[in-house]
Protein backbone atom coordinates (compact mmCIF):
# COMPACT_ATOMS: atom_id res chain seq x y z
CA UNK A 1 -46.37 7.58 -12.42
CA UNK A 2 -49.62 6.84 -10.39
CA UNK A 3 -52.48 8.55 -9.80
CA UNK A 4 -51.24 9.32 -5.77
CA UNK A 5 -47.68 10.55 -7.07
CA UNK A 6 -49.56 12.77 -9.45
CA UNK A 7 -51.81 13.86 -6.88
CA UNK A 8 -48.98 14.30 -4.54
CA UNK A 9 -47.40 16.43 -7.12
CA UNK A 10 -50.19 18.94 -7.20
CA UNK A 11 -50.00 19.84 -3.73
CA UNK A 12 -46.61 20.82 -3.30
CA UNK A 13 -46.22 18.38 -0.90
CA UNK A 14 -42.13 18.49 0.43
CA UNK A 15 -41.72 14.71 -0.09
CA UNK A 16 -43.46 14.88 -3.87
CA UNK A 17 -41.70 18.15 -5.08
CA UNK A 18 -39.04 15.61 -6.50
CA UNK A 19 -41.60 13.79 -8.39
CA UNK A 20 -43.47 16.95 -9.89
CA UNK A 21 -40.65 16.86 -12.86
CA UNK A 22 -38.66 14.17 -14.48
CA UNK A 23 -35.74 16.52 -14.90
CA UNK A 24 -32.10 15.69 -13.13
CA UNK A 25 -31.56 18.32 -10.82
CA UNK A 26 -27.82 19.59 -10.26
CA UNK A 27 -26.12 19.17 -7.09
CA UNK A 28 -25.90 22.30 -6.00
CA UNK A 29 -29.09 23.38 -7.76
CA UNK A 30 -30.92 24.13 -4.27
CA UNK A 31 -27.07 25.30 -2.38
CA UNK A 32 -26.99 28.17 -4.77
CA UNK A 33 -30.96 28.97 -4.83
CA UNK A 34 -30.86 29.34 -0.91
CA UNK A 35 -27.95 31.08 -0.97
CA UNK A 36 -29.37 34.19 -1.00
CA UNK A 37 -31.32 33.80 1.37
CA UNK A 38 -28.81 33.07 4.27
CA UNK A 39 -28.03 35.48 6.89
CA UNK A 40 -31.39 37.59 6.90
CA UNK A 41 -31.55 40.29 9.54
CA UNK A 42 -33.40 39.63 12.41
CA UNK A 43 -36.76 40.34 13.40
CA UNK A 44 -36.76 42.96 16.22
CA UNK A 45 -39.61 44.35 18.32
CA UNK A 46 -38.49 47.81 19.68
CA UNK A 47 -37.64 48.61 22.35
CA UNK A 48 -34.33 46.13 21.81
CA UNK A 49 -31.11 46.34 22.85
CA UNK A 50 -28.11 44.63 21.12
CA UNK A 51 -24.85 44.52 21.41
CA UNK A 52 -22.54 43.16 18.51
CA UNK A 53 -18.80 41.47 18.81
CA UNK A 54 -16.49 41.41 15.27
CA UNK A 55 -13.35 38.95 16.68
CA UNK A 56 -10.76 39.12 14.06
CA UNK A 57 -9.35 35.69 13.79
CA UNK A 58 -7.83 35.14 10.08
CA UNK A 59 -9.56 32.71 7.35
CA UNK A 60 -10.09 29.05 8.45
CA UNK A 61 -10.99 30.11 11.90
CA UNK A 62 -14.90 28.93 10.81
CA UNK A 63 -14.26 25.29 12.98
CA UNK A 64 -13.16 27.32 16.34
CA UNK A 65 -15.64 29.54 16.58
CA UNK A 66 -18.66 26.90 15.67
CA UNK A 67 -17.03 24.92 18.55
CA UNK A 68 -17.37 27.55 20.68
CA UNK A 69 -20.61 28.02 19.61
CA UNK A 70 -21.83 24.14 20.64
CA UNK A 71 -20.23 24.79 24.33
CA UNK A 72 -23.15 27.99 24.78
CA UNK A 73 -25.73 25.86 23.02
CA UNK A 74 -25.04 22.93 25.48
CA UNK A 75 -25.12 25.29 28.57
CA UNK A 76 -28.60 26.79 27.33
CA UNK A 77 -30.06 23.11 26.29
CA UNK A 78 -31.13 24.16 22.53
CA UNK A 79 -30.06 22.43 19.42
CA UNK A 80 -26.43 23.24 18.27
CA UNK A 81 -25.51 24.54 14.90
CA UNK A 82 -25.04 21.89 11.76
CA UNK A 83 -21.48 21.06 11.30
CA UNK A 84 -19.49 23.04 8.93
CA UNK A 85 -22.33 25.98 9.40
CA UNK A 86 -21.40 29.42 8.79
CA UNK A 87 -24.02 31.49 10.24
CA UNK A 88 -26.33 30.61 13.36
CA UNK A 89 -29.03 32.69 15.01
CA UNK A 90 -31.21 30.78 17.94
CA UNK A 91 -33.08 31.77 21.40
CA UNK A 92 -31.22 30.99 24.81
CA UNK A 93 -33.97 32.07 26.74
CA UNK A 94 -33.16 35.93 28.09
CA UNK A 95 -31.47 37.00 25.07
CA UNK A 96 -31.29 35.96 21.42
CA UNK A 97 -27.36 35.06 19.61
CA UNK A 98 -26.68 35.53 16.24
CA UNK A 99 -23.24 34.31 14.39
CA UNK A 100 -21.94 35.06 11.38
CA UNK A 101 -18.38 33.49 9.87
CA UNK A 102 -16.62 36.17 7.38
CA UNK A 103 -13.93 35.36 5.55
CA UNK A 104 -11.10 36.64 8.40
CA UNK A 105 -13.45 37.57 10.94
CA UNK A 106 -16.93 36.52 12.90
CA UNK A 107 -19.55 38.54 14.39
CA UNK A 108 -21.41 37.51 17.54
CA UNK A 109 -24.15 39.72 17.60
CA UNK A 110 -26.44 39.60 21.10
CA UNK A 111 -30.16 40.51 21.01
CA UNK A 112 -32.15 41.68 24.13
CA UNK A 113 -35.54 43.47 24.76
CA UNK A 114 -35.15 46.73 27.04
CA UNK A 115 -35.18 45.84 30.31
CA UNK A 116 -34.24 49.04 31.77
CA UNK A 117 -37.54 51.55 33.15
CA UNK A 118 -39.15 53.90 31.23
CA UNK A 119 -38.03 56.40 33.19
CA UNK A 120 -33.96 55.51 33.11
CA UNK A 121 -34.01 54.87 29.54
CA UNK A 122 -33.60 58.70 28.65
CA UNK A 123 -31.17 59.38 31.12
CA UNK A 124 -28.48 56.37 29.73
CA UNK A 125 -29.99 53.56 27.33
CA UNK A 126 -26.89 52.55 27.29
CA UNK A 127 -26.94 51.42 31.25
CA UNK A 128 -27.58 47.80 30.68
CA UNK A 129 -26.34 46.41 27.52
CA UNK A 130 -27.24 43.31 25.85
CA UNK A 131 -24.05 41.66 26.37
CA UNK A 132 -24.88 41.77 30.29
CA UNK A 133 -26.80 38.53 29.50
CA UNK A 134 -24.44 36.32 27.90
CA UNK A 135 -21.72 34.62 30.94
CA UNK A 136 -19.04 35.87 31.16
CA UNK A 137 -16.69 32.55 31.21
CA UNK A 138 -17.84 32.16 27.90
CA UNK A 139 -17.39 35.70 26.19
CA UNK A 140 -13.70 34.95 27.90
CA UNK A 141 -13.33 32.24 25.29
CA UNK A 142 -14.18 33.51 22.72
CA UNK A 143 -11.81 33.09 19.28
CA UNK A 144 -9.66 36.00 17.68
CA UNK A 145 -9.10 39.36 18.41
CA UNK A 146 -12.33 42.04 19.54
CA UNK A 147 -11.84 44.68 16.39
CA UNK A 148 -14.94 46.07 16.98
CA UNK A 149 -17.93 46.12 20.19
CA UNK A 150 -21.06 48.07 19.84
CA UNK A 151 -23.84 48.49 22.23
CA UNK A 152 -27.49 49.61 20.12
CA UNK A 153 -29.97 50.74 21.99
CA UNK A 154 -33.61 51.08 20.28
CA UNK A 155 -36.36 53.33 21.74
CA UNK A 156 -39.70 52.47 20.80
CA UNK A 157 -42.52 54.77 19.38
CA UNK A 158 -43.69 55.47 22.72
CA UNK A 159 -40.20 57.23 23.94
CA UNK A 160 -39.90 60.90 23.53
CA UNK A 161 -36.71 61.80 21.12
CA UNK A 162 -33.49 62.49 23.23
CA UNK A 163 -32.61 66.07 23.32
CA UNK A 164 -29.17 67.58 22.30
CA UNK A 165 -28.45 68.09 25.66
CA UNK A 166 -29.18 64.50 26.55
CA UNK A 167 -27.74 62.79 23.43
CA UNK A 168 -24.34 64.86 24.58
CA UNK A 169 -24.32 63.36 27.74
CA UNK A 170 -24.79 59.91 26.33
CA UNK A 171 -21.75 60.08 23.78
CA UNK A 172 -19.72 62.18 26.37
CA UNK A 173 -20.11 65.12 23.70
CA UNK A 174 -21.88 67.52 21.53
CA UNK A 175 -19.86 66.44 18.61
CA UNK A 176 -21.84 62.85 17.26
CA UNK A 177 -23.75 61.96 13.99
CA UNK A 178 -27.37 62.01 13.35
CA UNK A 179 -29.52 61.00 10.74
CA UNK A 180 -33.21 60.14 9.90
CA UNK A 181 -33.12 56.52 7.96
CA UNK A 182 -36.03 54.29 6.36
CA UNK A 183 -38.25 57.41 4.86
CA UNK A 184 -38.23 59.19 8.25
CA UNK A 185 -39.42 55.62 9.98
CA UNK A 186 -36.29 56.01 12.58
CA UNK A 187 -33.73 58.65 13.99
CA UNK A 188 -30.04 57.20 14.32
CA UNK A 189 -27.31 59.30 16.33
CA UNK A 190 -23.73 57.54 17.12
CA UNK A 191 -20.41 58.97 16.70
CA UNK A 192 -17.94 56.17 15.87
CA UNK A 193 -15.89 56.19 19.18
CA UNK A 194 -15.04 53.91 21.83
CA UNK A 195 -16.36 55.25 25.29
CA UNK A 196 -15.34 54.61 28.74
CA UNK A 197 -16.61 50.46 28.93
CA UNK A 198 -14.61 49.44 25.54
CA UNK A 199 -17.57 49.93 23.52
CA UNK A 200 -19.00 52.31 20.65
CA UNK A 201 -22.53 53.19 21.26
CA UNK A 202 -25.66 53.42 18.73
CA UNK A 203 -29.35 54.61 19.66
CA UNK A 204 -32.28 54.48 17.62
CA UNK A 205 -35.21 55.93 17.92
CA UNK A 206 -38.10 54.22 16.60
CA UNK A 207 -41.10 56.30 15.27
CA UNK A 208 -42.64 54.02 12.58
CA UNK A 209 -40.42 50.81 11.86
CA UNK A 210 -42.06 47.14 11.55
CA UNK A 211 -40.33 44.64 13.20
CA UNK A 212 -38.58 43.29 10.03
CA UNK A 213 -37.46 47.26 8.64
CA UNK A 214 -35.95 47.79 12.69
CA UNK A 215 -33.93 43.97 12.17
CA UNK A 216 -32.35 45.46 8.29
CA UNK A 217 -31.61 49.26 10.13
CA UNK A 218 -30.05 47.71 13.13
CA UNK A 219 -28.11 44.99 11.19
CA UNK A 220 -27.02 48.05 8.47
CA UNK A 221 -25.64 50.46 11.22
CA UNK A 222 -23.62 47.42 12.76
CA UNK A 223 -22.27 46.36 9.51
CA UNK A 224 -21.38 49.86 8.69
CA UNK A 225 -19.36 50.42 11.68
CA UNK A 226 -17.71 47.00 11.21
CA UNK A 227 -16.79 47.03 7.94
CA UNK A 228 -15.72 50.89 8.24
CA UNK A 229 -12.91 49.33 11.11
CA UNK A 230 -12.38 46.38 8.74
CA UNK A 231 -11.70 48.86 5.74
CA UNK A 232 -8.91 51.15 8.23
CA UNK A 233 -7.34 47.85 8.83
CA UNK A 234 -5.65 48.83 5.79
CA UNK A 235 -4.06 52.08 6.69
CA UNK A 236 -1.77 51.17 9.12
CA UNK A 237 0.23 48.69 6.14
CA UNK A 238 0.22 51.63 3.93
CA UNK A 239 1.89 53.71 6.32
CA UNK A 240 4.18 51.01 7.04
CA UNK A 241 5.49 50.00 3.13
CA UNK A 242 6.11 54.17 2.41
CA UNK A 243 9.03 54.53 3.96
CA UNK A 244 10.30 51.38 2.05
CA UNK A 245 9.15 52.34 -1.38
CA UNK A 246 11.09 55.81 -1.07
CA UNK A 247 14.19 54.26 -1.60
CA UNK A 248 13.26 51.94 -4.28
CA UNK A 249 12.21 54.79 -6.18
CA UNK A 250 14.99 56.97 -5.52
CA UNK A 251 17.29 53.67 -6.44
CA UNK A 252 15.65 53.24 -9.50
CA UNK A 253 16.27 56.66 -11.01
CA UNK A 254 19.77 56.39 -10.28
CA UNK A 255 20.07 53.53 -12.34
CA UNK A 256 17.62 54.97 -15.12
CA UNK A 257 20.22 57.94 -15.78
CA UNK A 258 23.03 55.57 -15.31
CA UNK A 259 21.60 53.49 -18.35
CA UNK A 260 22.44 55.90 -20.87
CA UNK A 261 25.90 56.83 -19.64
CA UNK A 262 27.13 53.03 -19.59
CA UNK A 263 29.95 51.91 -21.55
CA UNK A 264 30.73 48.31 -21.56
CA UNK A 265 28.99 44.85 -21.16
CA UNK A 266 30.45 44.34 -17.76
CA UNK A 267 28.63 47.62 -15.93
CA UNK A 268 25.55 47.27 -18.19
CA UNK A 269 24.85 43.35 -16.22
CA UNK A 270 25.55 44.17 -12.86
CA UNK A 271 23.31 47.23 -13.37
CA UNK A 272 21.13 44.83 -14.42
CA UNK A 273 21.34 42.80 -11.54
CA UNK A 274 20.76 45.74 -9.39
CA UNK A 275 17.55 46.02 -11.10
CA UNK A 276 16.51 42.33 -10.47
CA UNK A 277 17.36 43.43 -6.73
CA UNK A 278 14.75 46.72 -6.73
CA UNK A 279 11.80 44.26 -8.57
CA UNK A 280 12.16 41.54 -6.28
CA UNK A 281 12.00 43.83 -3.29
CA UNK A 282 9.59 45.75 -4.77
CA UNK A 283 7.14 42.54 -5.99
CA UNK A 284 7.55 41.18 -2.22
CA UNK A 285 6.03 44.75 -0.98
CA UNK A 286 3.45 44.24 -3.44
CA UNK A 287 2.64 40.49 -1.97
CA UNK A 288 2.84 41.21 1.45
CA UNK A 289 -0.10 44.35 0.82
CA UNK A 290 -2.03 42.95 -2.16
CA UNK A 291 -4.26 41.15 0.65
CA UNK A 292 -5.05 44.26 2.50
CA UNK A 293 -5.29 46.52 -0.31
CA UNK A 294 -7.91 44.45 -1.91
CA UNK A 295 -9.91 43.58 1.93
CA UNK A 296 -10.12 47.35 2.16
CA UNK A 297 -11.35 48.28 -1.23
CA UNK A 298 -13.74 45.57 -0.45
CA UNK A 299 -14.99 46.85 2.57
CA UNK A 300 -15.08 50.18 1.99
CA UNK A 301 -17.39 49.16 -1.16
CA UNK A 302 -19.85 47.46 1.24
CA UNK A 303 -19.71 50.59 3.93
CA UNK A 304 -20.91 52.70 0.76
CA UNK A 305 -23.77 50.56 -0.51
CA UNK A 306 -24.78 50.01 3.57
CA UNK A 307 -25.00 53.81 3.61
CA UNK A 308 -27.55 54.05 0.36
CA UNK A 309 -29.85 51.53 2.22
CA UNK A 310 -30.31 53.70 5.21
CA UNK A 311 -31.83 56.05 2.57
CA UNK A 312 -30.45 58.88 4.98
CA UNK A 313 -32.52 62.64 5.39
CA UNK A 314 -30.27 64.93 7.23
CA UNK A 315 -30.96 66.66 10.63
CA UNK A 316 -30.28 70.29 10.40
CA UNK A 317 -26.66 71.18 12.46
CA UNK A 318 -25.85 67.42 12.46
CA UNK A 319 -23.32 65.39 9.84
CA UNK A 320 -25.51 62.11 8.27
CA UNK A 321 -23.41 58.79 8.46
CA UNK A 322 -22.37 59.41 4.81
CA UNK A 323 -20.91 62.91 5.52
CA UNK A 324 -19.14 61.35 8.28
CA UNK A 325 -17.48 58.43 6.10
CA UNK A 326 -16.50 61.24 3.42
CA UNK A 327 -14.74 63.28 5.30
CA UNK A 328 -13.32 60.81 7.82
CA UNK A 329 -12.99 57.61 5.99
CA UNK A 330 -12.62 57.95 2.55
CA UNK A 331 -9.55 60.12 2.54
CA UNK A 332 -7.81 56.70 4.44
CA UNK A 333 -8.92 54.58 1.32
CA UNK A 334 -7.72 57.18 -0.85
CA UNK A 335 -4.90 56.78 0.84
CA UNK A 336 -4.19 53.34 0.74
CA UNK A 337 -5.52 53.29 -3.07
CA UNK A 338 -2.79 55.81 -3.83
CA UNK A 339 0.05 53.76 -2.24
CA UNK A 340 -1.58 50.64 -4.03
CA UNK A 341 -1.28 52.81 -6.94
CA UNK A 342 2.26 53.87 -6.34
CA UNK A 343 3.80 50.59 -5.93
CA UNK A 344 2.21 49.51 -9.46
CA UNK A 345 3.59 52.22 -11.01
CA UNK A 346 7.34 51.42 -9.00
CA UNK A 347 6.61 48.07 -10.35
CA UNK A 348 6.32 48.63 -13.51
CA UNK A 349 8.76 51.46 -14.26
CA UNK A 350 11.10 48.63 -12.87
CA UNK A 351 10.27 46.09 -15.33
CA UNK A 352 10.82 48.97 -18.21
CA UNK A 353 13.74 50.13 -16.96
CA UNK A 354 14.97 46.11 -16.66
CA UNK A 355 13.86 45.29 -20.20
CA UNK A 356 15.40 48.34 -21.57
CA UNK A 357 18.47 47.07 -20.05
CA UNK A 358 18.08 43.82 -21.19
CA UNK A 359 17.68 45.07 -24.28
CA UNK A 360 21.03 46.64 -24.41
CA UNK A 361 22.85 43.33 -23.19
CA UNK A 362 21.50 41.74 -25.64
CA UNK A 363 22.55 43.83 -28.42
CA UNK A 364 26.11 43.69 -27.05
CA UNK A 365 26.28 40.23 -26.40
CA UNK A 366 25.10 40.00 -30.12
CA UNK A 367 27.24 42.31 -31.32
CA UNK A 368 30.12 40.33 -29.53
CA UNK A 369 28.90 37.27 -31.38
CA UNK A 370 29.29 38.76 -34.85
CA UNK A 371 32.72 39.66 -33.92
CA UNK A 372 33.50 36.67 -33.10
CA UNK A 373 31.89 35.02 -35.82
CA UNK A 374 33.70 37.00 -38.19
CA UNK A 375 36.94 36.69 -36.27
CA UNK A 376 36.00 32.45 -36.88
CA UNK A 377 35.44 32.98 -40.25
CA UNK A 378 38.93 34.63 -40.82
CA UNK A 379 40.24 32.19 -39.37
CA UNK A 380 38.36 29.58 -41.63
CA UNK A 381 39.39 31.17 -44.44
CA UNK A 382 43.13 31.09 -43.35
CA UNK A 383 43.02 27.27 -42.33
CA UNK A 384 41.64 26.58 -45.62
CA UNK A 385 44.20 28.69 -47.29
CA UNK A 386 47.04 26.90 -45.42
CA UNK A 387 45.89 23.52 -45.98
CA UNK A 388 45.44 24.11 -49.76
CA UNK A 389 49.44 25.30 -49.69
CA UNK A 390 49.84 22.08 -48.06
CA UNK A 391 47.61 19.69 -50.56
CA UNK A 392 50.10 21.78 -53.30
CA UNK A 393 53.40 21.00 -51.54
CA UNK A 394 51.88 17.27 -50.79
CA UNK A 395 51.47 17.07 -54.59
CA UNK A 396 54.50 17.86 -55.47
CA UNK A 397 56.32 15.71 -52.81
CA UNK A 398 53.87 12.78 -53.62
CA UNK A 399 54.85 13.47 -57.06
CA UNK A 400 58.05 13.50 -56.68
CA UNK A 401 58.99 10.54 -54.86
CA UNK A 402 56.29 9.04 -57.84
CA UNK A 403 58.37 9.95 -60.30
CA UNK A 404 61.98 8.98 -59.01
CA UNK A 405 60.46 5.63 -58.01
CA UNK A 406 59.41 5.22 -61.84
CA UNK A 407 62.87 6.76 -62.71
CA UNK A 408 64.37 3.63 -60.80
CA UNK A 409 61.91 1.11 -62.72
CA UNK A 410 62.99 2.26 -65.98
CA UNK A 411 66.63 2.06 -65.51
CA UNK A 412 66.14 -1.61 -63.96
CA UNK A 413 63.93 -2.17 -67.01
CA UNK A 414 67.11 -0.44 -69.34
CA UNK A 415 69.42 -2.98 -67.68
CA UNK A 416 67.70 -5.55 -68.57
CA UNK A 417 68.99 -5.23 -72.35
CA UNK A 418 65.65 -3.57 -73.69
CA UNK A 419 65.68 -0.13 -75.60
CA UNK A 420 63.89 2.30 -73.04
CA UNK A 421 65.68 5.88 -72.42
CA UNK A 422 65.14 6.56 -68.39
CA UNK A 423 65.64 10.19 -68.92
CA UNK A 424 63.02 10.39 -71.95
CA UNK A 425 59.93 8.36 -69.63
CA UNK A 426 60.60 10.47 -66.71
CA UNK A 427 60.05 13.52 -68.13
CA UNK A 428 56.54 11.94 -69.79
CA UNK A 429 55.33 10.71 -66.80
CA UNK A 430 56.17 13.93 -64.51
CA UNK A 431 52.55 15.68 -65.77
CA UNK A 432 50.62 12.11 -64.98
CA UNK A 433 52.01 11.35 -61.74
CA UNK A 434 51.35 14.45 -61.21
CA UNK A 435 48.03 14.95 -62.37
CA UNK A 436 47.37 10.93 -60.77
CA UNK A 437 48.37 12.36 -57.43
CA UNK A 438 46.11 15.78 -57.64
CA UNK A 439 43.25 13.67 -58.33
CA UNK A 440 43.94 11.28 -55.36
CA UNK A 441 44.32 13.68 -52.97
CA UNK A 442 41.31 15.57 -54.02
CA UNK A 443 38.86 12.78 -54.11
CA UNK A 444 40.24 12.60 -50.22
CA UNK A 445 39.46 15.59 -49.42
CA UNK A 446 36.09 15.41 -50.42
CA UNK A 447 35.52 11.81 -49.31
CA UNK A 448 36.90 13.31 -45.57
CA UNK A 449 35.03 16.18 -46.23
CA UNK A 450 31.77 14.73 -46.48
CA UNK A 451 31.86 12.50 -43.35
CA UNK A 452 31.57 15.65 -41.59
């Protein structure tokens, strides 16, 4: 290496980072470094006003919505976002755009400073949202379904705290949620609902946030909200599958206290096949909510840690954010955890219930085997019997015919003039021809039996 490379080296210059080692770096060595440092909040000078857009449009929607993107980038004249980028954030001139891809949903989050007087922005911060900014022919296009729209509204040091009175005729109510966040640095109040314009509303008072600490509260509170709506997506499946697993459990007992009581082979398999039936139906519930279950468990994981960051300090006569989600959100989980919970159980009770079954065809259809392999041996045994009665009576026939033929050959040899007594060699040779033919047909035997 030169002297200039080395030199380079030392100064951290981009181009000679490369050169400052000779190691081989992986490919994805610098992907994964930077990861985690993608999608920081942004940097907000109070007073600000936001408004944030989750569009629920399934996984793979990433393409569409960058798309979409490039068509607002093109209208404002600034660069558009790297293709196949996930995340954007960028200045079109009145108002600021972030956009973040999640894995079924995207949130287009629109940042504005307060443009509304002094003296209106006690009486309804909420008057002219962020979202007023962005045209309206394109907000029309945008991809997926709204699942949730939130207008934040952030006062700045300089703006007295809203009174009860006020902050009830803001939300429409006296019944909302307030909290001090961030060590005391802010005062949050919002009360989940959607008002009057489609939209849930936020304020935040600021009394001692830098601009960075306002850009983490504001992005927590949104994310909180949307992944609190994400996590409830959940709760309308679970109280869609009960009424189907009611059955299938009341099925299944049947058949468990019809196991015992069954008598032959023929009831114990199409008992089985009834319990094929209940686990397929009951493994397709389990598919078709194994998606949802898991999203929401998800979520609901992220609403909780979101809730930890605020580092909440409750207002006297007012529920934090956290009380709020315990009361009103995790019974839902709970609820969908508890159906998740009851159709592994359903599942595998089947599955018992089936192998115990199984079990019991099996030892009949082996029992049935034995029978029948000792009904075959019997059988065996009486074959073998009968055809050693017939090797016998073959013998003798064999023998017989043997014997008269010899008979015959003696006699011819008798007539012949020489001294030979028919009678006297027929009786000798009975026992050889006989014991001559035994032999024969036993070396047979075992010659036939042998090939086989």
């Amino acid at each position: 290496m030169t002297d200039d490379a080395l030199a380079m080296g030392r100064t951290g210059n981009g181009d000679a980072r490369s050169l400052a080692h000779p190691l081989k770096n992986h490919a994805l060595r610098v992907t994964l470094t930077n990861e985690v440092h993608t999608r920081p909040p942004e940097v907000l000078s109070t007073p600000v006003r936001a408004t944030m857009l989750a569009m629920l449009s399934g996984e793979g929607a990433s393409e569409a919505d960058r798309l979409h993107l490039e068509k607002l980038c093109d209208w404002a004249g600034v660069p558009r976002p790297p293709a196949g980028a996930t995340h954007y954030s960028g200045s079109f001139g009145s108002f600021r755009l972030k956009w973040e891809r999640h894995t079924e949903f995207s949130t287009w989050t629109v940042f504005r400073p307060n443009a509304v007087s002094p003296a209106n922005v006690l009486v309804d911060p909420f008057l002219e949202p962020a979202l007023n900014a962005v045209p309206k022919e394109w907000l029309a296009g945008l991809p997926g379904e709204l699942m949730v729209g939130v207008h934040v509204a952030v006062l700045d040091a300089e703006s007295p705290e809203p009174s009860a009175n006020m902050l009830a005729a803001m939300f429409g109510s006296p019944s909302y949620i307030g909290t001090r966040i961030s060590g005391r640095a802010a005062t949050a109040w919002t009360d989940f609902r959607i008002h009057g314009d489609g939209f849930s509303r936020i304020l935040i008072a600021d009394h001692a946030m830098t601009s960075n600490q306002a850009g983490r509260v504001v992005q927590r509170l949104l994310e909180i909200e949307t992944y609190r709506v994400m996590a409830l997506l959940a709760l309308p499946v679970a109280r869609g599958v009960l009424p189907r697993i009611g059955p299938i459990e009341a099925d299944l007992a049947d058949l468990t206290t019809r196991i015992a009581t069954l008598r032959g082979l023929d009831d114990e398999r199409e008992l089985l096949d009834r319990l094929t039936l209940l686990a397929a139906q009951t493994e397709q519930i389990a598919a078709e909510t194994a998606y949802r279950f898991g999203a929401a468990r998800a979520y609901y994981n992220l609403v909780e840690k979101r809730i930890v960051e605020l580092r909440e300090i409750r207002i006297e006569g007012l529920p934090t954010v956290g009380e709020f989600m315990d009361r009103r959100l995790a019974p839902a989980i709970r609820t969908c955890e508890a159906v998740e919970s009851r159709l592994q159980a359903l599942s595998q009770r089947v599955a018992r219930a089936s192998d115990l079954l199984r079990t019991r065809v099996e030892i009949a259809v082996e029992g049935q085997n034995a029978e029948l392999l000792l009904s075959m041996d019997k059988r065996a045994q009486l074959q073998l019997r009968l055809q050693e009665t017939v090797e016998g009576l073959s013998v003798v026939a064999i023998s017989y015919y043997l014997v008269g033929i010899v008979g015959y050959a003696a006699k011819g040899v008798k007539g012949l003039g020489m001294k030979v007594d028919p009678d006297l060699l027929v009786g000798l040779m009975i026992p050889i021809v006989i014991a001559f033919v035994w032999s024969g047909v036993r070396r047979i035997r075992k010659v036939i039996t042998s090939g086989h």
